[in-house]
N, C-alpha and C. Protein backbone atom coordinates (compact mmCIF):
# COMPACT_ATOMS: atom_id res chain seq x y z
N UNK A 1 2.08 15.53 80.58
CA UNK A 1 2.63 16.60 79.75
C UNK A 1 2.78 17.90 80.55
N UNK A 2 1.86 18.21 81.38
CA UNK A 2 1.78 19.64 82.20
C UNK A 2 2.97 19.18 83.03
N UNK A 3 2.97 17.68 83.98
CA UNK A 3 4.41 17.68 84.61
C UNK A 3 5.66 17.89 84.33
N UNK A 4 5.90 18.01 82.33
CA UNK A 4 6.74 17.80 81.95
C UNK A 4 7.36 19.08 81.94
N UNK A 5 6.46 19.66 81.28
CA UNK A 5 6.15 21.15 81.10
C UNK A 5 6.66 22.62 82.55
N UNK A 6 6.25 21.82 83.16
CA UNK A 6 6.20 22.44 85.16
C UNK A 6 7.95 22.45 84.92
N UNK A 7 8.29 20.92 84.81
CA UNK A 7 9.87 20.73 85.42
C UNK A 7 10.50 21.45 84.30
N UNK A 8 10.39 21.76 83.26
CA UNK A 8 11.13 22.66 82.07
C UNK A 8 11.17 24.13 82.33
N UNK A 9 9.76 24.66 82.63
CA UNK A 9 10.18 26.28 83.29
C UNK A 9 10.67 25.68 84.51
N UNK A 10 11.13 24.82 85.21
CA UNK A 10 11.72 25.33 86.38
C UNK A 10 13.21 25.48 86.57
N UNK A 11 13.32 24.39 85.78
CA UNK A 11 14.63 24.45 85.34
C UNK A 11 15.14 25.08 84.33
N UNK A 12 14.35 26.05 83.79
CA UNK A 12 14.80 27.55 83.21
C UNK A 12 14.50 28.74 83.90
N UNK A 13 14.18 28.53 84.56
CA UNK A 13 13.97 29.66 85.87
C UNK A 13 15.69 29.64 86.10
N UNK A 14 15.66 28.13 87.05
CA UNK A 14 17.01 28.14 87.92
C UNK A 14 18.44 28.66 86.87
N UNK A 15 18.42 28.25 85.39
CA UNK A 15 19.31 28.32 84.19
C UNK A 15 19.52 29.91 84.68
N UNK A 16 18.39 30.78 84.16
CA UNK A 16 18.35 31.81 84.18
C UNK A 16 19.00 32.91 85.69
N UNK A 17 18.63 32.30 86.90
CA UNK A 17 18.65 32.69 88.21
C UNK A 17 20.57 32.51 87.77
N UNK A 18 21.06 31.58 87.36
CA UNK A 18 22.75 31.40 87.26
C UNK A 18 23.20 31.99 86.75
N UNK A 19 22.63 32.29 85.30
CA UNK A 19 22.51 33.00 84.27
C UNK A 19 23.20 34.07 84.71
N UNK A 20 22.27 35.17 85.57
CA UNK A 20 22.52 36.30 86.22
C UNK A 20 23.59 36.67 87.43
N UNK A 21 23.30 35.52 88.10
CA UNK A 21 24.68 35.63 89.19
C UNK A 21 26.31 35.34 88.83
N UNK A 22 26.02 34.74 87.81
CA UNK A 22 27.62 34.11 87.42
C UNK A 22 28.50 35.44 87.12
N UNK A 23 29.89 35.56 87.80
CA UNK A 23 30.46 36.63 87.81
C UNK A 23 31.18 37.11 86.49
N UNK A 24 31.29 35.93 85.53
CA UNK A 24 31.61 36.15 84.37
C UNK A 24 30.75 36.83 83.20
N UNK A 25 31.33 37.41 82.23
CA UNK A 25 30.75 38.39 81.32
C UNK A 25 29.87 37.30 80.67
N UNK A 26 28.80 37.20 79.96
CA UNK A 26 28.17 36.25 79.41
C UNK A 26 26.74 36.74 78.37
N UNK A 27 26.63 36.64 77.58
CA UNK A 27 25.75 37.04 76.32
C UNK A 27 25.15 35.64 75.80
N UNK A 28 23.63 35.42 75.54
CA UNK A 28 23.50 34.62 74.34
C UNK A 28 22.99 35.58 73.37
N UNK A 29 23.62 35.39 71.99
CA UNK A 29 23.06 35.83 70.60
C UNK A 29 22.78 35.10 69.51
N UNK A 30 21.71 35.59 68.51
CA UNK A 30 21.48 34.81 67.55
C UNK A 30 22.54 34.95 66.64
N UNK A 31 22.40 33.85 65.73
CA UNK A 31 23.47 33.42 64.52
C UNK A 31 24.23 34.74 63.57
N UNK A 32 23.72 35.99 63.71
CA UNK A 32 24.31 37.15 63.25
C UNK A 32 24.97 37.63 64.50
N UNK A 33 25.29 37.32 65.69
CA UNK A 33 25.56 38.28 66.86
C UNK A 33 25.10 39.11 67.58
N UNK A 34 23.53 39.08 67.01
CA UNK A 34 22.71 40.27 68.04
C UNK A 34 22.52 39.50 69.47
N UNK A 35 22.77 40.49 70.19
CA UNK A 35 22.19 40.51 71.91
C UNK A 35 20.37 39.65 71.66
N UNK A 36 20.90 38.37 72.29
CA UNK A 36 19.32 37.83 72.24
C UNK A 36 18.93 38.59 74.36
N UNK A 37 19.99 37.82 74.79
CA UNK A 37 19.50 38.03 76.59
C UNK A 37 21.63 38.47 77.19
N UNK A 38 21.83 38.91 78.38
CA UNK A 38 23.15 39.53 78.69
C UNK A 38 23.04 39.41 80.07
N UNK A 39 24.41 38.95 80.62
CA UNK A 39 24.01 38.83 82.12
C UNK A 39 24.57 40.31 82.65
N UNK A 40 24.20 40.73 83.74
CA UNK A 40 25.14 41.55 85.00
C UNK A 40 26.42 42.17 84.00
N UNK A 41 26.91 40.99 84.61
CA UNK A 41 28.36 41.00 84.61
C UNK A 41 29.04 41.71 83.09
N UNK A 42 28.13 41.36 81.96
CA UNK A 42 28.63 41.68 80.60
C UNK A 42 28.10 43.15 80.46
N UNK A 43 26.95 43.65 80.94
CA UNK A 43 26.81 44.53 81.20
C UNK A 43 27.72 45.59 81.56
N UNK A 44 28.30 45.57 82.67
CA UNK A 44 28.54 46.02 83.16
C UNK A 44 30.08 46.54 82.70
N UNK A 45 30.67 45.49 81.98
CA UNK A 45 31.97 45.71 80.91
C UNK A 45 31.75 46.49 79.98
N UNK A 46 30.46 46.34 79.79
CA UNK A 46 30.03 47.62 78.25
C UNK A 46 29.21 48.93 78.90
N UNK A 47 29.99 49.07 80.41
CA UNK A 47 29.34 50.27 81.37
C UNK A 47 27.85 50.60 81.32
N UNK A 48 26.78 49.86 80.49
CA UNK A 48 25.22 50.06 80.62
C UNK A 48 24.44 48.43 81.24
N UNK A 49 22.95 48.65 81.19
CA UNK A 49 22.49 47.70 81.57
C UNK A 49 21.90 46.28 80.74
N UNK A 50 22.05 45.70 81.17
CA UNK A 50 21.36 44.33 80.60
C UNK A 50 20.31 44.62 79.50
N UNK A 51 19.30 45.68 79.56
CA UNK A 51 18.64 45.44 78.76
C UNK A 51 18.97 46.49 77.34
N UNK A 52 19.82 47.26 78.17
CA UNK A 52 20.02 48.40 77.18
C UNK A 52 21.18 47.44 76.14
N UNK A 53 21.55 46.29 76.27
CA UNK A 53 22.21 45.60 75.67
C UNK A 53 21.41 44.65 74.15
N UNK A 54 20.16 44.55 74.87
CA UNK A 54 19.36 43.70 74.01
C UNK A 54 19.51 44.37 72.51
N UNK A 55 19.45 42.74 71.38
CA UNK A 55 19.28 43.55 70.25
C UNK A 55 20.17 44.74 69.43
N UNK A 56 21.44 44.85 70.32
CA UNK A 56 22.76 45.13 69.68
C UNK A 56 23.61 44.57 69.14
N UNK A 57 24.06 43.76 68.20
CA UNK A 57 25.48 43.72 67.61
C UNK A 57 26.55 43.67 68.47
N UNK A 58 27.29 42.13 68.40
CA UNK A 58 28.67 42.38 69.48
C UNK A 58 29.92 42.52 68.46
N UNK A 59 29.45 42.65 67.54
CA UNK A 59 30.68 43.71 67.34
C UNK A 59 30.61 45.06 66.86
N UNK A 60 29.33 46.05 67.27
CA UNK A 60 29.27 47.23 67.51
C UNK A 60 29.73 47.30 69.01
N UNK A 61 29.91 46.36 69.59
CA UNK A 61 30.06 46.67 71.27
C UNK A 61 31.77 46.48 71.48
N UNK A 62 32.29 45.61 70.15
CA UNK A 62 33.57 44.84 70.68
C UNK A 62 34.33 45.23 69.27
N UNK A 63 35.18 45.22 69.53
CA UNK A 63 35.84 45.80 67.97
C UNK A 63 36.89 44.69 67.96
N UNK A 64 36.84 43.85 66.78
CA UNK A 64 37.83 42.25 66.63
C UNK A 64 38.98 43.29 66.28
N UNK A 65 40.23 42.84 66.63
CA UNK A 65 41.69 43.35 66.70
C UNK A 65 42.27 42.50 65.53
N UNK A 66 41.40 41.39 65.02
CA UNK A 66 41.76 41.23 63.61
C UNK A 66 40.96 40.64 63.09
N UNK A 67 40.17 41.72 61.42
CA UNK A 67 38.98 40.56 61.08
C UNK A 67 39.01 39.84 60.58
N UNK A 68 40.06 39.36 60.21
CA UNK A 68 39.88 37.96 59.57
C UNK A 68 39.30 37.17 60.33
N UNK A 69 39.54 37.14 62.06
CA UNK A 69 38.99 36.20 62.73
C UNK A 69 37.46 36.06 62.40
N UNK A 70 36.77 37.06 62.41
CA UNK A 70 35.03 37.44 62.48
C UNK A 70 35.13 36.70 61.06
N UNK A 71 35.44 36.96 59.99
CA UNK A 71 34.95 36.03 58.70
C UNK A 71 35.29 34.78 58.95
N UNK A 72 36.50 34.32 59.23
CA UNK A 72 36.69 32.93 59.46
C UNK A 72 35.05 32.21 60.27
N UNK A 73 35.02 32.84 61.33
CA UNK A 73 33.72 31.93 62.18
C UNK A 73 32.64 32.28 61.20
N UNK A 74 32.27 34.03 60.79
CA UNK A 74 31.42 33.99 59.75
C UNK A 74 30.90 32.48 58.97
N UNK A 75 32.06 32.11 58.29
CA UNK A 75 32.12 31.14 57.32
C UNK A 75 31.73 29.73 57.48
N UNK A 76 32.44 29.38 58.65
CA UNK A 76 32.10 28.68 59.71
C UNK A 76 31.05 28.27 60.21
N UNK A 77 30.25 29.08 60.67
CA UNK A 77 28.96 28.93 61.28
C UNK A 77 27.42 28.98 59.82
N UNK A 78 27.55 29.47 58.98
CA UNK A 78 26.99 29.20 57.80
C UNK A 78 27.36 27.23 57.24
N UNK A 79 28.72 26.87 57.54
CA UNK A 79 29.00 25.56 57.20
C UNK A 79 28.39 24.98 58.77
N UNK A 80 27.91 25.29 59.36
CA UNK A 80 26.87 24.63 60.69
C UNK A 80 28.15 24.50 60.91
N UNK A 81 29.56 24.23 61.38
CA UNK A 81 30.41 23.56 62.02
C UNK A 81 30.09 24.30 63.70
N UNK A 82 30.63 23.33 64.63
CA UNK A 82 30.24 23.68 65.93
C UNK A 82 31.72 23.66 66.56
N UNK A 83 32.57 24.49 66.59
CA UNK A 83 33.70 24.28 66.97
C UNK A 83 33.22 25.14 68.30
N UNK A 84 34.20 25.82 69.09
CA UNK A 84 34.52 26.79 69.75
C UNK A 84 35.35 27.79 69.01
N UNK A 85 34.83 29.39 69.24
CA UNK A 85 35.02 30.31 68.39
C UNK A 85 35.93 31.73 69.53
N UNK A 86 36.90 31.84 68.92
CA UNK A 86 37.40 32.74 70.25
C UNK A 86 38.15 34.34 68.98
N UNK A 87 37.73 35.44 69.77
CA UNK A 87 38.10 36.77 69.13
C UNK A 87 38.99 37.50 70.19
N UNK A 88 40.20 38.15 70.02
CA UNK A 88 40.68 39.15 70.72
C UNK A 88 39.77 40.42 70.02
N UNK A 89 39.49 41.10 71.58
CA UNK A 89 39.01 42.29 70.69
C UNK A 89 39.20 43.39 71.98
N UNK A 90 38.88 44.57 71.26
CA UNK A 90 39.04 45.30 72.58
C UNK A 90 37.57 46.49 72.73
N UNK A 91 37.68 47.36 73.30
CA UNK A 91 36.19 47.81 74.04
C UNK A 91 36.50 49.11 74.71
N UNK A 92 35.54 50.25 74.88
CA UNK A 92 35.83 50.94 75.64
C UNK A 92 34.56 51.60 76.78
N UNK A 93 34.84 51.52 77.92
CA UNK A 93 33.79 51.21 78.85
C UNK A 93 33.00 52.93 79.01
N UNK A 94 32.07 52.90 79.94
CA UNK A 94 31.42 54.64 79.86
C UNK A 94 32.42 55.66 80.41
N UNK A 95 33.84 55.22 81.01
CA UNK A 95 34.13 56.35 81.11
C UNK A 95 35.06 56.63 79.93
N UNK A 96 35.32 55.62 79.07
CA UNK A 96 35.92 56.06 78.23
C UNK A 96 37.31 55.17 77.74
N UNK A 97 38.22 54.32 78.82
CA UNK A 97 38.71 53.72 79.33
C UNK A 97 38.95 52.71 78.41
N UNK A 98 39.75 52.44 77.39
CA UNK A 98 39.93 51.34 76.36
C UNK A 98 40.53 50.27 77.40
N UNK A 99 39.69 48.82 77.05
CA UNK A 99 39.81 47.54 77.62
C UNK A 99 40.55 46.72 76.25
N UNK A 100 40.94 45.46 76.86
CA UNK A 100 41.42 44.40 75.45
C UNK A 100 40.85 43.06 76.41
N UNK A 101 40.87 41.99 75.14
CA UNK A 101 40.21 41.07 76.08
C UNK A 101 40.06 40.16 75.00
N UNK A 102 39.10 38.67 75.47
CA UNK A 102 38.55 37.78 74.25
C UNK A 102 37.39 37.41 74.65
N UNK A 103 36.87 37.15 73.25
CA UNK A 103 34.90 36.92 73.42
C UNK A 103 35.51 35.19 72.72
N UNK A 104 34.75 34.20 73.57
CA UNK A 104 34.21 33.15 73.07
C UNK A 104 33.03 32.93 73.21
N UNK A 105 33.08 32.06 71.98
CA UNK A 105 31.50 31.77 70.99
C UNK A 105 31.59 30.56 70.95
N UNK A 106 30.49 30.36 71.44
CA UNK A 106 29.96 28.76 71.59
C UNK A 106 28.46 28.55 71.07
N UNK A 107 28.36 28.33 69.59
CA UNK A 107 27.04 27.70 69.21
C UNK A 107 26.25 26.67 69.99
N UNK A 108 25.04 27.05 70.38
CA UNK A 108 24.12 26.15 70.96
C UNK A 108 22.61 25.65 70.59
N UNK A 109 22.32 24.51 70.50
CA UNK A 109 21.45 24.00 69.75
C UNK A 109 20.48 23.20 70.11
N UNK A 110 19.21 23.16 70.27
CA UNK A 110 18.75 21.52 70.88
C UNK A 110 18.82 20.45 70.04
N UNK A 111 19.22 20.97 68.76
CA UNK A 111 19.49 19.62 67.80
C UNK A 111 20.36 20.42 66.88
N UNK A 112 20.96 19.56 65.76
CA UNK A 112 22.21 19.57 65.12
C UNK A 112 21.44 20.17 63.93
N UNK A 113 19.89 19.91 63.66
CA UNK A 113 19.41 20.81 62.52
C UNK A 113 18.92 22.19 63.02
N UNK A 114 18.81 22.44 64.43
CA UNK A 114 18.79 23.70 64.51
C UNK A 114 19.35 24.89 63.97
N UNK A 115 18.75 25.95 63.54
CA UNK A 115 20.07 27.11 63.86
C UNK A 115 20.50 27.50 64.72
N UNK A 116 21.69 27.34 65.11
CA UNK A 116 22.18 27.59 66.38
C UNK A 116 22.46 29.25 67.20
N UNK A 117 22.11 29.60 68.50
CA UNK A 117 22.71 30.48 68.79
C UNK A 117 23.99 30.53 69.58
N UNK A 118 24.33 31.81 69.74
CA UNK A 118 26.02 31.96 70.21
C UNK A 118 25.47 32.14 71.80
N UNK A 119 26.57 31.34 72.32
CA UNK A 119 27.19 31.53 73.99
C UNK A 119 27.97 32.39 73.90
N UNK A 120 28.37 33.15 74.14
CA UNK A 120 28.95 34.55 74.42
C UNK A 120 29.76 34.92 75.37
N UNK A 121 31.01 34.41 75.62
CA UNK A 121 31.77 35.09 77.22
C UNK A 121 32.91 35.89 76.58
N UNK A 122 33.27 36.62 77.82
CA UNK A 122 34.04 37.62 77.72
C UNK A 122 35.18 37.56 78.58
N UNK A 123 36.34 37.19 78.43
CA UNK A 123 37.28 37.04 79.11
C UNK A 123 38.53 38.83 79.15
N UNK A 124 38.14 39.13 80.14
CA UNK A 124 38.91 40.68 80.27
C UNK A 124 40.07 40.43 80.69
N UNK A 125 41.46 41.14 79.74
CA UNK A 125 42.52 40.74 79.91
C UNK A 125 43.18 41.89 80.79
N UNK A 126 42.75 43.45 80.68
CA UNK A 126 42.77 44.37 81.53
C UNK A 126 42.72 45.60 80.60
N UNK A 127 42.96 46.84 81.21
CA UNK A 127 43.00 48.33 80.47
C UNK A 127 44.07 48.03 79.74
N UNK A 128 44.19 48.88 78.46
CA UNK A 128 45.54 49.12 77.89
C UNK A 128 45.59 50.38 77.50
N UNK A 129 46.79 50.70 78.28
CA UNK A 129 47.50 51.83 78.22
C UNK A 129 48.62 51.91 77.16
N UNK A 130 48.39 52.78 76.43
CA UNK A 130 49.20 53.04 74.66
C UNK A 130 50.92 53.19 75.72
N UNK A 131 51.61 53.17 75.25
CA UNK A 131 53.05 53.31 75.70
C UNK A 131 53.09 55.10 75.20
N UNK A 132 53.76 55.62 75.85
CA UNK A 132 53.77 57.01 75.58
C UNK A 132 54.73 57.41 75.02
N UNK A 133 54.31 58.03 73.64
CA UNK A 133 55.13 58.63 72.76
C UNK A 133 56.92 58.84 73.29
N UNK A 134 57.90 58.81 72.39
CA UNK A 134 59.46 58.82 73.37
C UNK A 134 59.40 60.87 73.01
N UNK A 135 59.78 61.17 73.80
CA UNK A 135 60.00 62.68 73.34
C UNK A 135 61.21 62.91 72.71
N UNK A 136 60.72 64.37 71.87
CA UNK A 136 61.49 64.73 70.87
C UNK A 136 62.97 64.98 71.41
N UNK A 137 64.31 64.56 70.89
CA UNK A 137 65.72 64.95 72.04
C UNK A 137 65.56 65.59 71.73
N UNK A 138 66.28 66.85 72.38
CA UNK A 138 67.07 68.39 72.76
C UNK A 138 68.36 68.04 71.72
N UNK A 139 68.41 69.10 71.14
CA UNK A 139 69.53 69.32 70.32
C UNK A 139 70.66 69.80 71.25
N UNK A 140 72.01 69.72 71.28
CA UNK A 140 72.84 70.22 71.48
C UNK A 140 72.96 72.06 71.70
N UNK A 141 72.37 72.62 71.06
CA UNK A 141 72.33 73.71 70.87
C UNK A 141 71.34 74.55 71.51
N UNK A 142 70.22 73.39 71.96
CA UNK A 142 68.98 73.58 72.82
C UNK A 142 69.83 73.46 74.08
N UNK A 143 70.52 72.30 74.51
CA UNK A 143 70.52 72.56 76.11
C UNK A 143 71.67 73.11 76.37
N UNK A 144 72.81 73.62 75.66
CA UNK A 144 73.50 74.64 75.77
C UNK A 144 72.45 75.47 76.02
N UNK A 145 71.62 76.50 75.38
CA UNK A 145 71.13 77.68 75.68
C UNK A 145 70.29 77.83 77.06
N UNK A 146 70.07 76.40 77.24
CA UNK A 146 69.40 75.83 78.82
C UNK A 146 70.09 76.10 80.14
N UNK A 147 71.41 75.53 79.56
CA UNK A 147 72.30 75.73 80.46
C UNK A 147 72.54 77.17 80.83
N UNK A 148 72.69 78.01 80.28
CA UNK A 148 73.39 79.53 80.37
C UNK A 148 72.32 79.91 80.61
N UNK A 149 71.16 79.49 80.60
CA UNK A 149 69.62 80.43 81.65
C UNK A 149 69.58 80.07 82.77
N UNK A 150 69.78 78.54 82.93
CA UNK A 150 70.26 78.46 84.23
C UNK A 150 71.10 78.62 85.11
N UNK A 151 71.98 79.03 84.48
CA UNK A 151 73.10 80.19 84.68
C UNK A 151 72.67 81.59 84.91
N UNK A 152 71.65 81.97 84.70
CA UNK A 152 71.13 83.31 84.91
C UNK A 152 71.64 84.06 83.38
N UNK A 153 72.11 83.36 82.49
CA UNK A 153 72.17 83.98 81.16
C UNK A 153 71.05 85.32 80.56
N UNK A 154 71.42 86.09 79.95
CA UNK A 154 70.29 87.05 79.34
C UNK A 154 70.31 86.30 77.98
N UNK A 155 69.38 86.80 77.14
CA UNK A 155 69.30 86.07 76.02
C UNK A 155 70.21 86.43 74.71
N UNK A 156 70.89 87.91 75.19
CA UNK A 156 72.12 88.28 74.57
C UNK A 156 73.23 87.70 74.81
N UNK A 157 73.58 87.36 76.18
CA UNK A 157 74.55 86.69 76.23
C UNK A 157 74.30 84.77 75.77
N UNK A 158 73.68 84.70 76.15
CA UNK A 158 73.09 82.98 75.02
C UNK A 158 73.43 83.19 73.57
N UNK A 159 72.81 84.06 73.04
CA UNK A 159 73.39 84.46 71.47
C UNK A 159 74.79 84.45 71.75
N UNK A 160 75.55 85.27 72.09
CA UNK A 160 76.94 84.86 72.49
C UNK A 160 77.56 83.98 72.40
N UNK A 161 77.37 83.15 73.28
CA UNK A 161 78.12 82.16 73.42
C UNK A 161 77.80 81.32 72.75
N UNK A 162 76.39 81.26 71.93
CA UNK A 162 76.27 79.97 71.36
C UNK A 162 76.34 80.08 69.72
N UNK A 163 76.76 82.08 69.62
CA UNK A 163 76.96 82.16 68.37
C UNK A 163 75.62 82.24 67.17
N UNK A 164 74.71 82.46 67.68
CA UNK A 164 73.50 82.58 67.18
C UNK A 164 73.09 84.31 67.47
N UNK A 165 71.78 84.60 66.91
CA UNK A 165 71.45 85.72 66.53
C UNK A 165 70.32 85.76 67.84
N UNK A 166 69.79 87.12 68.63
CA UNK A 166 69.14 86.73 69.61
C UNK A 166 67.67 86.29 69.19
N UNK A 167 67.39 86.61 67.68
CA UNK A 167 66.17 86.20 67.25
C UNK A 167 66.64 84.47 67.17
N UNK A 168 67.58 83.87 66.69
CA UNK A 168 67.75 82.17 66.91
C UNK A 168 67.50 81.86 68.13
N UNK A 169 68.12 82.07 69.19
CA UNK A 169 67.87 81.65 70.69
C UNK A 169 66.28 81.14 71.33
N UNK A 170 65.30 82.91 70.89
CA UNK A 170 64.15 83.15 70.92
C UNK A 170 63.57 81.76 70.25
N UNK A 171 63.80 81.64 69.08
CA UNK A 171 63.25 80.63 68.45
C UNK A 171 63.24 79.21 68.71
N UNK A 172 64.60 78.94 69.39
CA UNK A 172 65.05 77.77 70.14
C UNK A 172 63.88 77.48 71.53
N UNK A 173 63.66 78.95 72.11
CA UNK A 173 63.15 78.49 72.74
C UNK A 173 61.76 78.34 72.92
N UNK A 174 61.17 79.50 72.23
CA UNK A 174 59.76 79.17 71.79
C UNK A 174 58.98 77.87 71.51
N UNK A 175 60.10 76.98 70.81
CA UNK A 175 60.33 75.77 70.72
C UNK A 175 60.15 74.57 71.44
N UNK A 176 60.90 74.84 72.37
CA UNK A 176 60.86 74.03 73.57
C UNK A 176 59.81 74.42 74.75
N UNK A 177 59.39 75.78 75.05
CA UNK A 177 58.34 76.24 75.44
C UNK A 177 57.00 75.61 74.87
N UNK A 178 56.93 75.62 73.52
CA UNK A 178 55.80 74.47 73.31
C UNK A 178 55.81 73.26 73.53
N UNK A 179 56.90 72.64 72.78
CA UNK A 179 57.04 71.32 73.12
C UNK A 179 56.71 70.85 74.90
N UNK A 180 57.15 71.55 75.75
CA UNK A 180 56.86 70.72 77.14
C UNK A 180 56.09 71.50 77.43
N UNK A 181 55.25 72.47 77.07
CA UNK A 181 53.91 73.22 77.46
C UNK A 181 54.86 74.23 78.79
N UNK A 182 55.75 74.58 79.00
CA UNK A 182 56.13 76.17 79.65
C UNK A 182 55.99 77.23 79.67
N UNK A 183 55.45 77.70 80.94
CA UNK A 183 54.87 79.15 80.32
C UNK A 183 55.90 80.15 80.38
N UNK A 184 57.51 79.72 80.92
CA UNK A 184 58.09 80.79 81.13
C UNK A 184 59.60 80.38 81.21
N UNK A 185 60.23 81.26 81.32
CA UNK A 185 62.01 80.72 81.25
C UNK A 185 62.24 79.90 82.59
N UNK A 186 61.98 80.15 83.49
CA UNK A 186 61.71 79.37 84.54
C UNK A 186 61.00 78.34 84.71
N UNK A 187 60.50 77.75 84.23
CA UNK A 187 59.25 76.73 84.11
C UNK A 187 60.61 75.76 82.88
N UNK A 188 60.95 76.25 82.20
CA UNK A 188 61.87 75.50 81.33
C UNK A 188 63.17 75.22 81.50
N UNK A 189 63.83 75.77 82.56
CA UNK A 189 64.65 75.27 83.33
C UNK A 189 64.37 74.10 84.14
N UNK A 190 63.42 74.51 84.91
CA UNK A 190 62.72 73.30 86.12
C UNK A 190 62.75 72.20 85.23
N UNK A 191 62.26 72.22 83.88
CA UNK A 191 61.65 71.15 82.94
C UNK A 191 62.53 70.17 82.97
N UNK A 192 63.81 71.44 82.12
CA UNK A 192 65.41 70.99 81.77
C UNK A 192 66.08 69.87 82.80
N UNK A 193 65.79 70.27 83.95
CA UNK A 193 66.28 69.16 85.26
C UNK A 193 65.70 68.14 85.22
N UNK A 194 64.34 68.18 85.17
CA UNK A 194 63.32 66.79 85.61
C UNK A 194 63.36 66.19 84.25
N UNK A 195 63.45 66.69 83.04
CA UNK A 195 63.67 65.32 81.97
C UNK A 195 65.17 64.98 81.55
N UNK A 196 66.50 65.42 83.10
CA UNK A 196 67.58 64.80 82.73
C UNK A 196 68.42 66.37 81.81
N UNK A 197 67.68 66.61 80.80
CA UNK A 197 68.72 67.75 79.98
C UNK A 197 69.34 68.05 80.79
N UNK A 198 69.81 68.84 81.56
CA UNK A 198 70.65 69.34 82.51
C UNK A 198 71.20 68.57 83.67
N UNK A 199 71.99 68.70 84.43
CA UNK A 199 72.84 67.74 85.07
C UNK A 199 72.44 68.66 86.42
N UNK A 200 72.04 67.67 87.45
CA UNK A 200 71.42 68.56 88.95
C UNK A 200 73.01 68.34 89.95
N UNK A 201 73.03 69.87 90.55
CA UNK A 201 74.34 69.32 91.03
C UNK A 201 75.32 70.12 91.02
N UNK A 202 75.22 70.45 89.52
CA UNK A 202 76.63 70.86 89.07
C UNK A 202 76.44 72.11 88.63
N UNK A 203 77.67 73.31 88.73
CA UNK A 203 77.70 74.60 89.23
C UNK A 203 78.92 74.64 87.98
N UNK A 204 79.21 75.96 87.43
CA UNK A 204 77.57 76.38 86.38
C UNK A 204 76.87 75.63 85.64
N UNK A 205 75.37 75.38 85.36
CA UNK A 205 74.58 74.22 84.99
C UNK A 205 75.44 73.80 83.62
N UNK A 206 75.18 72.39 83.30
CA UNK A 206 76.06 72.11 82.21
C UNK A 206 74.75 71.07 82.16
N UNK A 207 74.85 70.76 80.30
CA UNK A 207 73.99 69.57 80.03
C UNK A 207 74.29 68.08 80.38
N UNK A 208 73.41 67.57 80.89
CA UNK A 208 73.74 66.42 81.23
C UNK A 208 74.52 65.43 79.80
N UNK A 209 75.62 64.45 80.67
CA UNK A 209 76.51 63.64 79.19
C UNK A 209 75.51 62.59 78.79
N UNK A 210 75.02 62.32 77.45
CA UNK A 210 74.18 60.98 77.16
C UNK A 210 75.43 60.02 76.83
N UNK A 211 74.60 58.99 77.23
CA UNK A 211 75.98 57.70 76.99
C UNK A 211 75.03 57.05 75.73
């Protein structure tokens, strides 16, 4: 019995020794999802350490991208079924840095009347970066008044020509001064070029044609 005993921690030693080196994210938790033990590697996706992991909730750590999935296995794992259990979810690491990715769950048991706990991996699909807002267009009337500053226009003559009052112009541009964060009529010209409004090139500035 002691021999039997000897070869069982040893070969949970070595379990464990893999446990830790394996480069993949990896968690076992009990039948609610708490952090029972966490390797390195999973750690290190949730930017703290192994132990600071223990006894947390993986889905305070992982946020499911749809819950129906989490009730489905919920349901699931109360009916003992032993399938393989997989969640998209996403995460955001210590610097802040939103990840997306999938956790599979693999119930494990030494027998079929056990309660089983969860195998836990983490498959990282990479950062996701939101697509960036499309910016607001320039009205017609905006990059006309663009144009004639870059023209060296005064803001009387912009009223002018564009038939507006010099308090409208002002307002036009105050406008656009916020919108692209400019601190100055110059700074909103420069702008005017680099997002296209204006046409580079061409003498006296004219707005660029949209097709």
């Amino acid at each position: 019995m002691d021999a039997a005993r000897g070869e069982a921690v040893l070969w949970r030693n070595r379990a464990l020794t893999l446990f830790d080196r394996v480069a993949v994210p990896v968690a076992v938790c009990d039948v609610y999802g708490v952090v029972v033990q966490a390797n390195p590697a999973m750690a290190a996706a949730c930017g703290t350490t192994p132990g600071r992991l223990r006894g947390r909730s993986v889905l305070e750590l992982f946020t499911p991208r749809e819950a129906t999935q989490v009730d489905r296995i919920a349901q699931a794992l109360r009916l003992r079924h032993r399938s393989r259990y997989q969640v998209s979810v996403c995460w955001r690491d210590a610097a802040g840095v939103e990840w997306r990715g999938e956790l599979t769950a693999d119930p494990v048991s030494d027998t079929v009347q056990d309660t089983p706990a969860l195998l836990v991996m983490l498959r990282v699909a990479g950062e996701h970066r939101p697509r960036a807002a499309e910016p607001e267009p320039v009205t017609p009337v905006e990059a006309r008044i663009l144009a004639l500053l870059a023209g060296g226009a005064t803001t009387a003559r912009a009223a002018r020509e564009t038939d507006l009052t010099t308090d409208g112009v002002t307002y036009h541009l105050r406008r656009l001064s916020a919108r692209w964060g400019a601190a100055n009529r110059t700074e909103l010209v420069a702008r005017a070029y680099a997002l296209g409004v204006l046409t580079p090139g061409v003498w006296p500035p004219a707005p660029a044609t949209r097709t």
